[in-house]
C-alpha atoms as a PDB file:
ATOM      1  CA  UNK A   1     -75.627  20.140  41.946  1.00  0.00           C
ATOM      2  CA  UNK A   2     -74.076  20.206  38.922  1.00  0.00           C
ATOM      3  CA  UNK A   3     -71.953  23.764  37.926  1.00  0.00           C
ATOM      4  CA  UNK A   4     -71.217  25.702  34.902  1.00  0.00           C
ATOM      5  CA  UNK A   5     -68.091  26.793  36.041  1.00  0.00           C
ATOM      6  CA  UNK A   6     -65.206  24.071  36.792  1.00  0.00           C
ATOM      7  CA  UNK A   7     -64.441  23.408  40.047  1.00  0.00           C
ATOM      8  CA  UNK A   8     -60.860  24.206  41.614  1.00  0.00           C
ATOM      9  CA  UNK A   9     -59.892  20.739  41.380  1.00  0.00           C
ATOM     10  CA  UNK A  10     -60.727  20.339  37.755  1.00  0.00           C
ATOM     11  CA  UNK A  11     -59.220  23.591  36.947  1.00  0.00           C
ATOM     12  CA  UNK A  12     -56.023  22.160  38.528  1.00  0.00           C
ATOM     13  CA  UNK A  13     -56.434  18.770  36.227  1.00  0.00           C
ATOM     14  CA  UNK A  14     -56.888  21.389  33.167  1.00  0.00           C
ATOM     15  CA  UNK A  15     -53.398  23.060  33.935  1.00  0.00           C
ATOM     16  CA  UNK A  16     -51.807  20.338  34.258  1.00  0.00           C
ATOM     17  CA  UNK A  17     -52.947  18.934  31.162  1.00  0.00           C
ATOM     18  CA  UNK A  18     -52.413  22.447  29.082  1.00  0.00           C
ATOM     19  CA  UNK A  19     -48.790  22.484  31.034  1.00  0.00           C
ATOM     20  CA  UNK A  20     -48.482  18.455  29.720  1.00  0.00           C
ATOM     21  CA  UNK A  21     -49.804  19.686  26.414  1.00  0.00           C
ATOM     22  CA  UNK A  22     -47.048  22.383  26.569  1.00  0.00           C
ATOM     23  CA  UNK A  23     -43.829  20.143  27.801  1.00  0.00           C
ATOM     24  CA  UNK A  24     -44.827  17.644  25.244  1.00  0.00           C
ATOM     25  CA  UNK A  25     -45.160  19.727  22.360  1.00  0.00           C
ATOM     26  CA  UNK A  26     -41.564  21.505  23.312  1.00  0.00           C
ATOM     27  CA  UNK A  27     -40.304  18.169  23.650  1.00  0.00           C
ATOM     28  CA  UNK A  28     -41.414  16.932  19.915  1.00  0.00           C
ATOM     29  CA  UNK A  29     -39.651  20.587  18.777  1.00  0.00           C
ATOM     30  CA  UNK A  30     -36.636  19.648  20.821  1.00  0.00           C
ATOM     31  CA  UNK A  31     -36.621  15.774  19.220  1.00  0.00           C
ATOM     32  CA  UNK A  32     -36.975  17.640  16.074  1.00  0.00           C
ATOM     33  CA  UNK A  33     -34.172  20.185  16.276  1.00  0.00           C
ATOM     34  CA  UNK A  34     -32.162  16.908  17.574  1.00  0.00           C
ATOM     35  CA  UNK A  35     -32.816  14.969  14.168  1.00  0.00           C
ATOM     36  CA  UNK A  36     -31.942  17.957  11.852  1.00  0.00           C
ATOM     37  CA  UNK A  37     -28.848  18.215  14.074  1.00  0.00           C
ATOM     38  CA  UNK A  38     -27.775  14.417  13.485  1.00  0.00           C
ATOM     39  CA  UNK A  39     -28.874  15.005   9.794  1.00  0.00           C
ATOM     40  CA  UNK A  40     -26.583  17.730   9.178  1.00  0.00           C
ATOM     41  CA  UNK A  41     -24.110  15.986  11.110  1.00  0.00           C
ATOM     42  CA  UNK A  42     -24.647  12.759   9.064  1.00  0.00           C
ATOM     43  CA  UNK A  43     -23.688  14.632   5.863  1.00  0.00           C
ATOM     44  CA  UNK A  44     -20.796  16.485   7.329  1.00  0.00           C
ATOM     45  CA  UNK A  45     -19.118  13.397   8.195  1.00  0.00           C
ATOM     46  CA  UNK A  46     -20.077  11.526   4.801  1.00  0.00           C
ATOM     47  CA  UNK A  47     -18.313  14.385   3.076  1.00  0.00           C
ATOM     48  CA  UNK A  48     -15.376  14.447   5.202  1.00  0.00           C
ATOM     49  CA  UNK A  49     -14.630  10.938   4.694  1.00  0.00           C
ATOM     50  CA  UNK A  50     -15.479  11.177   0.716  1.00  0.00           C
ATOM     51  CA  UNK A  51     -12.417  13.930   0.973  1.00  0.00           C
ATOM     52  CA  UNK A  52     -10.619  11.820   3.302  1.00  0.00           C
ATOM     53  CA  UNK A  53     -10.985   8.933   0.664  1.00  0.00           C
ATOM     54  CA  UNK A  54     -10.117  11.302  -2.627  1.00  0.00           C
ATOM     55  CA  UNK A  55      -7.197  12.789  -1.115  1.00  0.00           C
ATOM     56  CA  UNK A  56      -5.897   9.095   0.005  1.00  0.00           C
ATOM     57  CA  UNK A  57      -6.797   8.397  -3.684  1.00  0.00           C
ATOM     58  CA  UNK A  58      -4.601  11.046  -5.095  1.00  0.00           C
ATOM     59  CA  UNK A  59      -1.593   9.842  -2.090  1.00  0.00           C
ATOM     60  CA  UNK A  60      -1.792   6.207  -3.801  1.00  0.00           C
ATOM     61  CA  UNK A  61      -1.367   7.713  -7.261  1.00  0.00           C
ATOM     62  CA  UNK A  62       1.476  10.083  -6.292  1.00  0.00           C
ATOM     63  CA  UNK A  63       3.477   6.927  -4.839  1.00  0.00           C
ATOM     64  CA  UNK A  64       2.647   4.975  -7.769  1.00  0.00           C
ATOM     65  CA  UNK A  65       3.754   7.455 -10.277  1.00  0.00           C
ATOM     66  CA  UNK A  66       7.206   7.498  -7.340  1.00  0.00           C
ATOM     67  CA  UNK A  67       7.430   4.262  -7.411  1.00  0.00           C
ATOM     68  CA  UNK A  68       7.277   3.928 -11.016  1.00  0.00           C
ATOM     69  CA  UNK A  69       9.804   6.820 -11.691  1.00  0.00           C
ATOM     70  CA  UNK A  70      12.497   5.090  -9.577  1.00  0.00           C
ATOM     71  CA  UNK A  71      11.704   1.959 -10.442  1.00  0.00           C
ATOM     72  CA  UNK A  72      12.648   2.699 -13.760  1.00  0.00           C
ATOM     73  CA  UNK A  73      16.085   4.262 -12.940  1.00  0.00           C
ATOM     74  CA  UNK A  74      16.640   1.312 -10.852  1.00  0.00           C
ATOM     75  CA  UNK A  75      16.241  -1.008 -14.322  1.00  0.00           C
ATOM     76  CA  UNK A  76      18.569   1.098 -15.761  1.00  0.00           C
ATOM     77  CA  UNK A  77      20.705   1.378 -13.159  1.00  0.00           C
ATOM     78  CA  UNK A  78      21.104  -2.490 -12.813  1.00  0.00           C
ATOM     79  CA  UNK A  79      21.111  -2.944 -16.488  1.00  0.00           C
ATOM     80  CA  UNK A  80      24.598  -0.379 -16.865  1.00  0.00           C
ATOM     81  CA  UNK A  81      26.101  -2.170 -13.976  1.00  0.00           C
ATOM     82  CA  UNK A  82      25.374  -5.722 -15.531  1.00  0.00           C
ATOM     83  CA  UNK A  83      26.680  -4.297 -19.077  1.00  0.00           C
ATOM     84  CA  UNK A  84      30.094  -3.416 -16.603  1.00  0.00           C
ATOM     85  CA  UNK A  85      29.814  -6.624 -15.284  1.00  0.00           C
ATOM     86  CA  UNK A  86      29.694  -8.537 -18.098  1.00  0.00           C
ATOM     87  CA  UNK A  87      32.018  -6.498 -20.516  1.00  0.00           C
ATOM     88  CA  UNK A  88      34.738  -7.440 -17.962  1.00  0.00           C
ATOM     89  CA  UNK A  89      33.650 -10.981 -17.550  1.00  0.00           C
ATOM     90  CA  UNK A  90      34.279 -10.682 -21.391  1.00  0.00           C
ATOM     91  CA  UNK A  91      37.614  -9.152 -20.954  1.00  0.00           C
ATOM     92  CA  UNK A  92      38.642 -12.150 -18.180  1.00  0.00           C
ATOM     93  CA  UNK A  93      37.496 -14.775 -21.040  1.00  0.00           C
ATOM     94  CA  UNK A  94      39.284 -13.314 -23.616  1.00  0.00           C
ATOM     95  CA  UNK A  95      42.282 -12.779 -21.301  1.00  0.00           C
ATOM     96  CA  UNK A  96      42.470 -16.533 -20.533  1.00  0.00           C
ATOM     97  CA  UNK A  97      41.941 -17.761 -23.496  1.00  0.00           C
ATOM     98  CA  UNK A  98      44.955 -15.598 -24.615  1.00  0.00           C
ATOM     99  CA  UNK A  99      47.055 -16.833 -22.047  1.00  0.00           C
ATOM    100  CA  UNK A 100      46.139 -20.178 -22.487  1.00  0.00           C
ATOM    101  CA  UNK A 101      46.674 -20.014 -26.209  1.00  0.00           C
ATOM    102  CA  UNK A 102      50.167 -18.512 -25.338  1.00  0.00           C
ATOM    103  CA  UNK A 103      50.641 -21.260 -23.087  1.00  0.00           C
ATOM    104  CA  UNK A 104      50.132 -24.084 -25.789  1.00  0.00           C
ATOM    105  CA  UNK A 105      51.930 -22.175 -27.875  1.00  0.00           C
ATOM    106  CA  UNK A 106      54.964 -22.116 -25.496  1.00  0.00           C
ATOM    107  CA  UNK A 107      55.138 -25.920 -24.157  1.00  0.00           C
ATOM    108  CA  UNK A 108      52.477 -28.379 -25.722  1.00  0.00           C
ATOM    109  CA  UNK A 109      54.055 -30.853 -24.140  1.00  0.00           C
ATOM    110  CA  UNK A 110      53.370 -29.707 -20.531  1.00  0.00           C
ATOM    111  CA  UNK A 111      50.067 -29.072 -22.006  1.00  0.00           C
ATOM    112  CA  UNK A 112      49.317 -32.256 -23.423  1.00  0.00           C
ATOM    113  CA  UNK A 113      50.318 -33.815 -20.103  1.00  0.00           C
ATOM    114  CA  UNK A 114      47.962 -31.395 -17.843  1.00  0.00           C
ATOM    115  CA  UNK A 115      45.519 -31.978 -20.045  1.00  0.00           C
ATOM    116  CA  UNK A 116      45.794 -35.797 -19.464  1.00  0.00           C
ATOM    117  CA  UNK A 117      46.027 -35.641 -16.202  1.00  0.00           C
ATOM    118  CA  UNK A 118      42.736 -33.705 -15.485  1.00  0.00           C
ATOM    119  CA  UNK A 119      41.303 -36.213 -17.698  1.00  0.00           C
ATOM    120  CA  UNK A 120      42.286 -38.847 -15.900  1.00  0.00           C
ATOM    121  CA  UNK A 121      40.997 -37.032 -12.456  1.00  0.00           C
ATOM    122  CA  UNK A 122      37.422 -36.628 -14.000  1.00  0.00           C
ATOM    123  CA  UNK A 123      37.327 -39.789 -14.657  1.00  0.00           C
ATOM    124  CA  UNK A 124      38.730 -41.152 -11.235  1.00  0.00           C
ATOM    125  CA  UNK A 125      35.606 -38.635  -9.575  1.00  0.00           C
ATOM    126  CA  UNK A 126      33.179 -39.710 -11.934  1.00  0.00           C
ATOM    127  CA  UNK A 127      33.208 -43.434 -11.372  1.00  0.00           C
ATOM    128  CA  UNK A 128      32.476 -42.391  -7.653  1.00  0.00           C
END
């Protein structure tokens, strides 16, 4: 005897499946919501570390242009102190040459004889 009307049993298999119907279809929205989420998430991050990378960008060119600056004062620092350095190394030169001109002035003969006698050590070493 067949019915119209569902039985209780089936009605029970139809609630479930309308309930099933209902859990999956929330689920899908949930899974949805969940990818928008991560999407907007996504881009947040990508522009965080695109700002991250411009501002370490604009750090780099800040030391550069530093580095440059004092750099440059260093160059010229070292370049004064080497024109010191070598106007007195000058100076010295001229000094000794003065004083050994004054020297051969005073007693060539001493002179001649130093002089002869350094030659004849260079040429003792140099033979070794």
């Amino acid at each position: 005897m067949t019915s119209d009307f569902p039985s209780g049993a089936e009605r029970s298999n139809e609630t479930r499946d309308t309930g099933d119907d209902n859990a999956f279809a929330r689920l899908e929205k949930e899974m949805a919501n969940m990818r928008d989420a991560i999407g907007g998430l996504s881009d947040q991050i990508s522009d965080a570390a695109s700002d991250l990378g411009a501002v370490a960008q604009e750090q780099a060119r800040r030391g550069m242009k530093h580095a440059r600056a004092n750099m440059g004062s260093m160059v010229n620092d070292a370049s004064d102190r080497l024109g010191v350095v070598a106007n007195r190394a000058q100076s010295q030169a001229s000094s000794l040459g003065d004083s050994l001109e004054d020297a051969v002035q005073e007693r060539p003969l001493a002179t001649l004889a130093l002089a002869v006698g350094l030659g004849f050590l260079a040429g003792v070493i140099w033979r070794r």
